[in-house]
C-alpha atoms as a PDB file:
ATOM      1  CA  UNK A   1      45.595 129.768-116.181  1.00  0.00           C
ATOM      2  CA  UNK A   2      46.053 126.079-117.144  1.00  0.00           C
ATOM      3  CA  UNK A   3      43.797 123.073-116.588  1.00  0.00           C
ATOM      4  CA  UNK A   4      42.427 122.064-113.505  1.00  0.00           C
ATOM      5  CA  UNK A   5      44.551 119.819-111.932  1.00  0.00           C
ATOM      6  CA  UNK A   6      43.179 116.222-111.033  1.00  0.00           C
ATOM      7  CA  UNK A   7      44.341 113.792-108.701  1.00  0.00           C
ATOM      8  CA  UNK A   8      46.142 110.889-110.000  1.00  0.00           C
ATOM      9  CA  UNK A   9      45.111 107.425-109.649  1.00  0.00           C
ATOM     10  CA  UNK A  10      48.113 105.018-109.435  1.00  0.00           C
ATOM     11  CA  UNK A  11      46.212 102.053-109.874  1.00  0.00           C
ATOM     12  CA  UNK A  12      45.982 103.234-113.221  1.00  0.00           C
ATOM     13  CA  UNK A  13      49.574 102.805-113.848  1.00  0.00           C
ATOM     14  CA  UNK A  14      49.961  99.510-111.767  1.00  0.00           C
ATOM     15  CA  UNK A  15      47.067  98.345-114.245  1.00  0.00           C
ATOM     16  CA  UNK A  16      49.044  99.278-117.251  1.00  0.00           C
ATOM     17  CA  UNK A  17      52.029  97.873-116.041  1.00  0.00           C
ATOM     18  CA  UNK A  18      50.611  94.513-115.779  1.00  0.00           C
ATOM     19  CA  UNK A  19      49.130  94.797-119.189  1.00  0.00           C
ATOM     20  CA  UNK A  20      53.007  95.695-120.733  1.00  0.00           C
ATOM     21  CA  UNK A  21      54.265  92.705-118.854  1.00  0.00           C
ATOM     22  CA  UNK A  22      51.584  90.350-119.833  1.00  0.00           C
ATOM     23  CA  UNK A  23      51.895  91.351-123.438  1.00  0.00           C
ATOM     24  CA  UNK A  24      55.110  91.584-123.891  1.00  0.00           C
ATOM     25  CA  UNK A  25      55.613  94.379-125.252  1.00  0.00           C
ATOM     26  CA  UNK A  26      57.751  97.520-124.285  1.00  0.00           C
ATOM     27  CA  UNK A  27      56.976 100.867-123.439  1.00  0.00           C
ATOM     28  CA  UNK A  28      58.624 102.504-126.056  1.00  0.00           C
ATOM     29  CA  UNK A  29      56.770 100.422-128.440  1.00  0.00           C
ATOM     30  CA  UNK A  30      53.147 101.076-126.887  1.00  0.00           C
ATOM     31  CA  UNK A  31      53.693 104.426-126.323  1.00  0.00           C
ATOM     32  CA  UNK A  32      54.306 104.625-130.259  1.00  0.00           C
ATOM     33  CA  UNK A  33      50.732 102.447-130.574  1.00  0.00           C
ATOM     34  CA  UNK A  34      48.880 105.059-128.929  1.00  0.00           C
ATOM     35  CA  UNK A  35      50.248 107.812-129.744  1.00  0.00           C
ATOM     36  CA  UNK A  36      52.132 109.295-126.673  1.00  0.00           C
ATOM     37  CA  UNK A  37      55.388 110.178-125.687  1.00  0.00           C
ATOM     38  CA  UNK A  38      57.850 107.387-123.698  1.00  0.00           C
ATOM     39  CA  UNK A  39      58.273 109.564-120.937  1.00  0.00           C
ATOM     40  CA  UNK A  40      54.446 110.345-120.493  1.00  0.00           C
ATOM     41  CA  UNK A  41      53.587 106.828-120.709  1.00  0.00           C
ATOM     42  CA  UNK A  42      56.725 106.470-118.111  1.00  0.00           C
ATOM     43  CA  UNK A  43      54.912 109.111-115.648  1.00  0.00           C
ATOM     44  CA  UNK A  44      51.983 107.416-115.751  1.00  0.00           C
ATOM     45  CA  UNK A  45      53.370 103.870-114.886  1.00  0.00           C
ATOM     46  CA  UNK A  46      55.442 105.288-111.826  1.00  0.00           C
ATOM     47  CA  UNK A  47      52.350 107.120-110.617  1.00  0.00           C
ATOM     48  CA  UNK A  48      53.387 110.854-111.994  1.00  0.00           C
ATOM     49  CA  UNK A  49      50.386 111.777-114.451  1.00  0.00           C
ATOM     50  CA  UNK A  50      46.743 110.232-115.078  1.00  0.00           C
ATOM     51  CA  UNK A  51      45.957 107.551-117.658  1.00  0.00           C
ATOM     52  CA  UNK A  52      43.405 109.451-119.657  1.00  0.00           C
ATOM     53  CA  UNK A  53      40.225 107.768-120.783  1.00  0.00           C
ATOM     54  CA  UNK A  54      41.293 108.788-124.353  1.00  0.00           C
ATOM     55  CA  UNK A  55      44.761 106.444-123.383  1.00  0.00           C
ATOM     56  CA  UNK A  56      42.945 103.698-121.940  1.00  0.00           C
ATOM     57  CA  UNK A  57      40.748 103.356-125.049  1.00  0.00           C
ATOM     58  CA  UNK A  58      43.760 103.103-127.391  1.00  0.00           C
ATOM     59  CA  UNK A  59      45.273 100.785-125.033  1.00  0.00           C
ATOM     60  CA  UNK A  60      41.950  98.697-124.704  1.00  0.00           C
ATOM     61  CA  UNK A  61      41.385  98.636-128.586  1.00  0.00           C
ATOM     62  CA  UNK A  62      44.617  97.174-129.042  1.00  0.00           C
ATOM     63  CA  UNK A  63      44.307  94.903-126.384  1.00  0.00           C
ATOM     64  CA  UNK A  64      40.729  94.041-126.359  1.00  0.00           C
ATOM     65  CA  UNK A  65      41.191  91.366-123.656  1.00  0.00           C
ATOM     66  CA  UNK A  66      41.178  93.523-121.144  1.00  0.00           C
ATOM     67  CA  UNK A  67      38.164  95.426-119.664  1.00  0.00           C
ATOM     68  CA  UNK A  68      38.116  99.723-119.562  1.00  0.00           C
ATOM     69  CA  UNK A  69      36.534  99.764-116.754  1.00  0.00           C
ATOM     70  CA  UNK A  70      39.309  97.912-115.143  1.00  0.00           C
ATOM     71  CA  UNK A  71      42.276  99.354-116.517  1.00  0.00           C
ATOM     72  CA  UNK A  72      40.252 102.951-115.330  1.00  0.00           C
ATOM     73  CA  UNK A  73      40.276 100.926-111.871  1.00  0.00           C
ATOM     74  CA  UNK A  74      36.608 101.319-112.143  1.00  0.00           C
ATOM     75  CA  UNK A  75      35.770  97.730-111.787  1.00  0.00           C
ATOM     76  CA  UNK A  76      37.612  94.573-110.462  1.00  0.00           C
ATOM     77  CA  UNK A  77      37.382  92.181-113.490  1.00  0.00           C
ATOM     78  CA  UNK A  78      40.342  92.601-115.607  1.00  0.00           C
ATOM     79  CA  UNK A  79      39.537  90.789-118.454  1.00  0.00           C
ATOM     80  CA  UNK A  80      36.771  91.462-120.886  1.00  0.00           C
ATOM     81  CA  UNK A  81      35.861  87.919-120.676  1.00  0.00           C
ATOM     82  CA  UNK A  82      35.785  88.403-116.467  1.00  0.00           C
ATOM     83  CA  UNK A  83      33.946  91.414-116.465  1.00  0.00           C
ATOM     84  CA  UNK A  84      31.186  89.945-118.951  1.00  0.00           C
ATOM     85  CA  UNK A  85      30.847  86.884-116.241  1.00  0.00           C
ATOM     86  CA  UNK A  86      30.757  89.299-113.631  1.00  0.00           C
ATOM     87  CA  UNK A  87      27.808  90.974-115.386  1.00  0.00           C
ATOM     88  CA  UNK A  88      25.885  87.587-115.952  1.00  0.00           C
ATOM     89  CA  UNK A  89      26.263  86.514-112.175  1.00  0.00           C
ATOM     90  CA  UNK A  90      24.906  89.662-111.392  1.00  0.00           C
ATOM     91  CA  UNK A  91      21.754  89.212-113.648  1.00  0.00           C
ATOM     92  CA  UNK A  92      21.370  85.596-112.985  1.00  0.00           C
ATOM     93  CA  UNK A  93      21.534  86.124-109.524  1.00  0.00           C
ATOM     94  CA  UNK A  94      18.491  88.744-109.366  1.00  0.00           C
ATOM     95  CA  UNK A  95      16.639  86.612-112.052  1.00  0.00           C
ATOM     96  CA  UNK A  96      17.197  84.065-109.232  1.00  0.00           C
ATOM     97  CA  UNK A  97      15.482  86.099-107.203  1.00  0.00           C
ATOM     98  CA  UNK A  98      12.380  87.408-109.092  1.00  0.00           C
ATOM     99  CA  UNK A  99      12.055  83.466-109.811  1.00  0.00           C
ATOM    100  CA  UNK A 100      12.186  82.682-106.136  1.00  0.00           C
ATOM    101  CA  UNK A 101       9.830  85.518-105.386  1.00  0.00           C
ATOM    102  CA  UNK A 102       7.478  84.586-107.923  1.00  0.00           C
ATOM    103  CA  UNK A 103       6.896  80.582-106.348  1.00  0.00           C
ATOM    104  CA  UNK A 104       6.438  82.532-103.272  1.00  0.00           C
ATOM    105  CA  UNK A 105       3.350  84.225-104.716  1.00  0.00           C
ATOM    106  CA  UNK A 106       2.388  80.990-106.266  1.00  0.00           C
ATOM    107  CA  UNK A 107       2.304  79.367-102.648  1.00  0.00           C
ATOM    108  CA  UNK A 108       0.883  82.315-101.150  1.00  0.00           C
ATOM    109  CA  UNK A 109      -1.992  82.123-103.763  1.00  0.00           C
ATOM    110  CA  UNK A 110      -2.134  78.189-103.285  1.00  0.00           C
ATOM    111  CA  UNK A 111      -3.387  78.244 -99.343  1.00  0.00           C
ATOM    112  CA  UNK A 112       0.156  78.000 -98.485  1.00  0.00           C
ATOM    113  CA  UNK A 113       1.782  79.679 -95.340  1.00  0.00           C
ATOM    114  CA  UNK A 114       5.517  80.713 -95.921  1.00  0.00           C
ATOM    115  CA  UNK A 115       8.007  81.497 -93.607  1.00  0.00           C
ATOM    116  CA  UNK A 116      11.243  83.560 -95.152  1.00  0.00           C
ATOM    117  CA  UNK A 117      14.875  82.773 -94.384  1.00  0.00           C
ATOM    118  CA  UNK A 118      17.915  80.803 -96.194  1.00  0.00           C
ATOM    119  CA  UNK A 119      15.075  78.470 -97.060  1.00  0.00           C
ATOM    120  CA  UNK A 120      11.148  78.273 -97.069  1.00  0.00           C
ATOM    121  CA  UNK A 121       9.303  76.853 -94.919  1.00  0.00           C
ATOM    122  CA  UNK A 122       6.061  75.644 -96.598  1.00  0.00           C
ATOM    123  CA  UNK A 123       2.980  74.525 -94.010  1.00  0.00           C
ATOM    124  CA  UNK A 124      -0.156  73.544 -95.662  1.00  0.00           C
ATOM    125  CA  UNK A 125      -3.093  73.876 -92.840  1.00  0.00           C
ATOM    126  CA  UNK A 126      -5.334  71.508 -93.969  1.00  0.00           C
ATOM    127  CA  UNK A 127      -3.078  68.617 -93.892  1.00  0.00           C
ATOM    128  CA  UNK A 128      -0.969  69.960 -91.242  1.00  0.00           C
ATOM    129  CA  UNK A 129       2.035  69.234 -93.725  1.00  0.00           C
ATOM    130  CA  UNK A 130       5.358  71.288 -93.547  1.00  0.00           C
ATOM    131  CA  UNK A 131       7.748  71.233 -95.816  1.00  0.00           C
ATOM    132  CA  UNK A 132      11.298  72.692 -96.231  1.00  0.00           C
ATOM    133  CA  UNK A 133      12.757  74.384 -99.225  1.00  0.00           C
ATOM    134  CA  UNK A 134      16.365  75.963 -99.946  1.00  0.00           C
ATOM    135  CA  UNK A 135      16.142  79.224-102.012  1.00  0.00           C
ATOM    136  CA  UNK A 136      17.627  76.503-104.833  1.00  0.00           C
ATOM    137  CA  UNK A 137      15.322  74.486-104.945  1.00  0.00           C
ATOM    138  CA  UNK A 138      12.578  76.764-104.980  1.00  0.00           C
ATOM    139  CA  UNK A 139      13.431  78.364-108.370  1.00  0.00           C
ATOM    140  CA  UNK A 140      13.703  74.889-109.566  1.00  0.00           C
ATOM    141  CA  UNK A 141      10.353  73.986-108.448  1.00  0.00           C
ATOM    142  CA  UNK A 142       9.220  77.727-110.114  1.00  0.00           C
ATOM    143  CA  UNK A 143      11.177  76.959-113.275  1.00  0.00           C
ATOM    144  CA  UNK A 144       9.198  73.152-112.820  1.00  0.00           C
ATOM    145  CA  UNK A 145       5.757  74.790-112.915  1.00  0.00           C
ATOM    146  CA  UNK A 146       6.718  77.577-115.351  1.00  0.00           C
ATOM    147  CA  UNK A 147       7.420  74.894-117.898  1.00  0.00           C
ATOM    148  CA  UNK A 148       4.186  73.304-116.796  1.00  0.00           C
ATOM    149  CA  UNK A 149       2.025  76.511-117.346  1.00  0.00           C
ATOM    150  CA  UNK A 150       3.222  76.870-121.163  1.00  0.00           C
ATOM    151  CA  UNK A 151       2.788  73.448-121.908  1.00  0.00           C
ATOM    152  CA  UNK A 152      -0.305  73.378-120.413  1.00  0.00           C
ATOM    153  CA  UNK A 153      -1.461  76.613-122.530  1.00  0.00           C
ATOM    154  CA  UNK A 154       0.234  75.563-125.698  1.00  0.00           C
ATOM    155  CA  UNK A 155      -1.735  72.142-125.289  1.00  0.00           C
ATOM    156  CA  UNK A 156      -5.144  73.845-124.526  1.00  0.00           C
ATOM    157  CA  UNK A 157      -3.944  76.610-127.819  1.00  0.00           C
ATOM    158  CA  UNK A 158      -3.169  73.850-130.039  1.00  0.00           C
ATOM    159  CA  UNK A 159      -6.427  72.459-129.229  1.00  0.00           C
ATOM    160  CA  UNK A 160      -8.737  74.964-129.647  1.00  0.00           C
ATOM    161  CA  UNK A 161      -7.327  75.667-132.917  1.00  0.00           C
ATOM    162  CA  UNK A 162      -7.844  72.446-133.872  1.00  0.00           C
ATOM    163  CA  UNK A 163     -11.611  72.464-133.314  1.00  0.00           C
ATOM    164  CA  UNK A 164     -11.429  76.021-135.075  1.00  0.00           C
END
């Protein structure tokens, strides 16, 4: 009994194929580079066998431009350089978030009354005042009194130690 048989992605080989052509470099001669035969490396460019993990490493090593997770077709950045940016917009954009929850607590604790949407809406009762906010401008108000708060405490820390 062999091994189990897997189902081959052809992406996979599309993916190396534009890596060969972008490179410049032939498939003998990368086939040689990571140890494989022509005609595997063949198969897996016309969609015949699997590019291993193992394979895609090698490649990846000697290419580090490009990302393994899109070469496995596993993610959409091809570069290592995209797929990095694709990471940070992902974390920015929930640190966005956290930031634009946060000033909503601050309000909230303040006596303000918000109302959730593409923007806030910001009513103060006692004046009667209401203001509107886009989600932007919200973090930059939060990252506004954030700055605020530590300069505040590192003026009332320096002080104290002063008088210390």
């Amino acid at each position: 009994m062999g091994r189990p048989r897997r189902d081959i992605d052809a992406e996979r080989g599309k993916r190396l194929k534009t890596i060969i052509e972008e490179q410049k470099i032939t498939q003998k001669r990368l086939a040689e580079l990571i140890h494989i035969s022509p005609e595997t490396l063949s198969n897996i460019i016309n969609g015949k066998a699997n590019l291993t993990e193992d394979n895609a490493r090698r490649i990846v090593d000697l290419y580090p431009e490009y990302s393994l997770f899109w070469l496995l077709g596993l993610d959409r950045p091809k570069t290592a350089i995209e797929n990095a940016q694709h990471v940070i917009d992902k974390a920015n954009t929930m640190y966005r978030d956290q930031k634009y929850s946060a000033y909503l607590r601050i309000l909230n604790d303040l006596g303000y009354d918000t109302n959730l949407s593409d923007t806030i809406s910001v009513h103060k009762t006692e004046s009667n005042e209401t203001v509107v906010l886009s989600k932007e401008e919200a973090v930059l108000y939060y990252e506004e009194i954030q700055h605020m708060i530590k300069s505040y405490v590192h003026f009332h820390f320096a002080h104290r130690k002063e008088r210390s």
